[in-house]
Protein backbone atom coordinates (compact mmCIF):
# COMPACT_ATOMS: atom_id res chain seq x y z
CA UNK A 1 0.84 -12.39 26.92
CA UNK A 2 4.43 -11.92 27.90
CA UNK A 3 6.78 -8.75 26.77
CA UNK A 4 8.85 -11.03 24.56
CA UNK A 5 5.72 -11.69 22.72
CA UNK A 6 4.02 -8.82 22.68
CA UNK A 7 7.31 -7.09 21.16
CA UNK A 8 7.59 -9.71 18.70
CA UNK A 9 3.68 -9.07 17.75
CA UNK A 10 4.12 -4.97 17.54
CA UNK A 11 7.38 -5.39 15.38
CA UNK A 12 5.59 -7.85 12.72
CA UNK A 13 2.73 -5.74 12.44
CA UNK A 14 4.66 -2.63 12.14
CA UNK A 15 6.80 -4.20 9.21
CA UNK A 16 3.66 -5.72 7.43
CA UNK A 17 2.30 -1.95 7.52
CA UNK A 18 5.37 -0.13 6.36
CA UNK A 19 5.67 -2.43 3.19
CA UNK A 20 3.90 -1.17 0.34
CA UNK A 21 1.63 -3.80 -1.55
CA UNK A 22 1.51 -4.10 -5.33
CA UNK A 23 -0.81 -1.82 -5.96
CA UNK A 24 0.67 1.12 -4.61
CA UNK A 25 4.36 0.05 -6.30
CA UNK A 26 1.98 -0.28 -9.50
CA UNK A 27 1.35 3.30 -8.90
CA UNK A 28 4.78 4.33 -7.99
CA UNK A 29 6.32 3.20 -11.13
CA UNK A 30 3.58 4.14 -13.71
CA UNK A 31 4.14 7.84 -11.77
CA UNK A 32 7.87 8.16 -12.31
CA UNK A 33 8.12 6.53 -15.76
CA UNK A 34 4.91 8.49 -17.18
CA UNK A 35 4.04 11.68 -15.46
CA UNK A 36 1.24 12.68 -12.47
CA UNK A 37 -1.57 12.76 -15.13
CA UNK A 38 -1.49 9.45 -16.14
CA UNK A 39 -0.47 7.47 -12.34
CA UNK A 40 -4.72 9.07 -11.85
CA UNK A 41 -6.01 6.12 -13.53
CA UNK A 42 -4.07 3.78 -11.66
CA UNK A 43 -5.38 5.85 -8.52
CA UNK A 44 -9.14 5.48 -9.92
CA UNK A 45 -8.70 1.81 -10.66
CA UNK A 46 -7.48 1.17 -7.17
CA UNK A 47 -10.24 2.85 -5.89
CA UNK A 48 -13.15 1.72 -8.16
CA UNK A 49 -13.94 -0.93 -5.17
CA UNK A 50 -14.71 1.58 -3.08
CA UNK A 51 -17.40 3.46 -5.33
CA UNK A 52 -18.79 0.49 -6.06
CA UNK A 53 -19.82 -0.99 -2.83
C-alpha cells in the first residue's frame, strides 16, 4: 500500500468516525428542545440492543 493511499484510507475513516449518525442527532435534538430527563429514553432505546443480546 502506497502513502498516497494509505493517507487517503486514514482521512475517510477519520471523517466517517467524526460524523454523528442519526441516532445520536435523534438524541441531540430531543436533549436541547426537551430537557436531560427526557433525551434518557432516547439513551435507553438506543441501547435496548445491547441488553437484549
Amino acid at each position: 500500500m502506497g502513502t498516497e493511499l494509505w493517507l487517503l484510507y486514514v482521512s475517510t475513516v477519520f471523517t466517517l468516525m467524526s460524523t454523528p449518525g442519526p441516532s445520536q442527532l435523534l438524541m441531540l435534538s430531543n436533549s436541547v428542545s426537551n430537557g436531560f430527563q427526557r433525551s434518557l429514553f432516547i439513551v435507553l432505546a438506543i441501547c435496548q440492543p445491547i441488553f437484549y443480546k
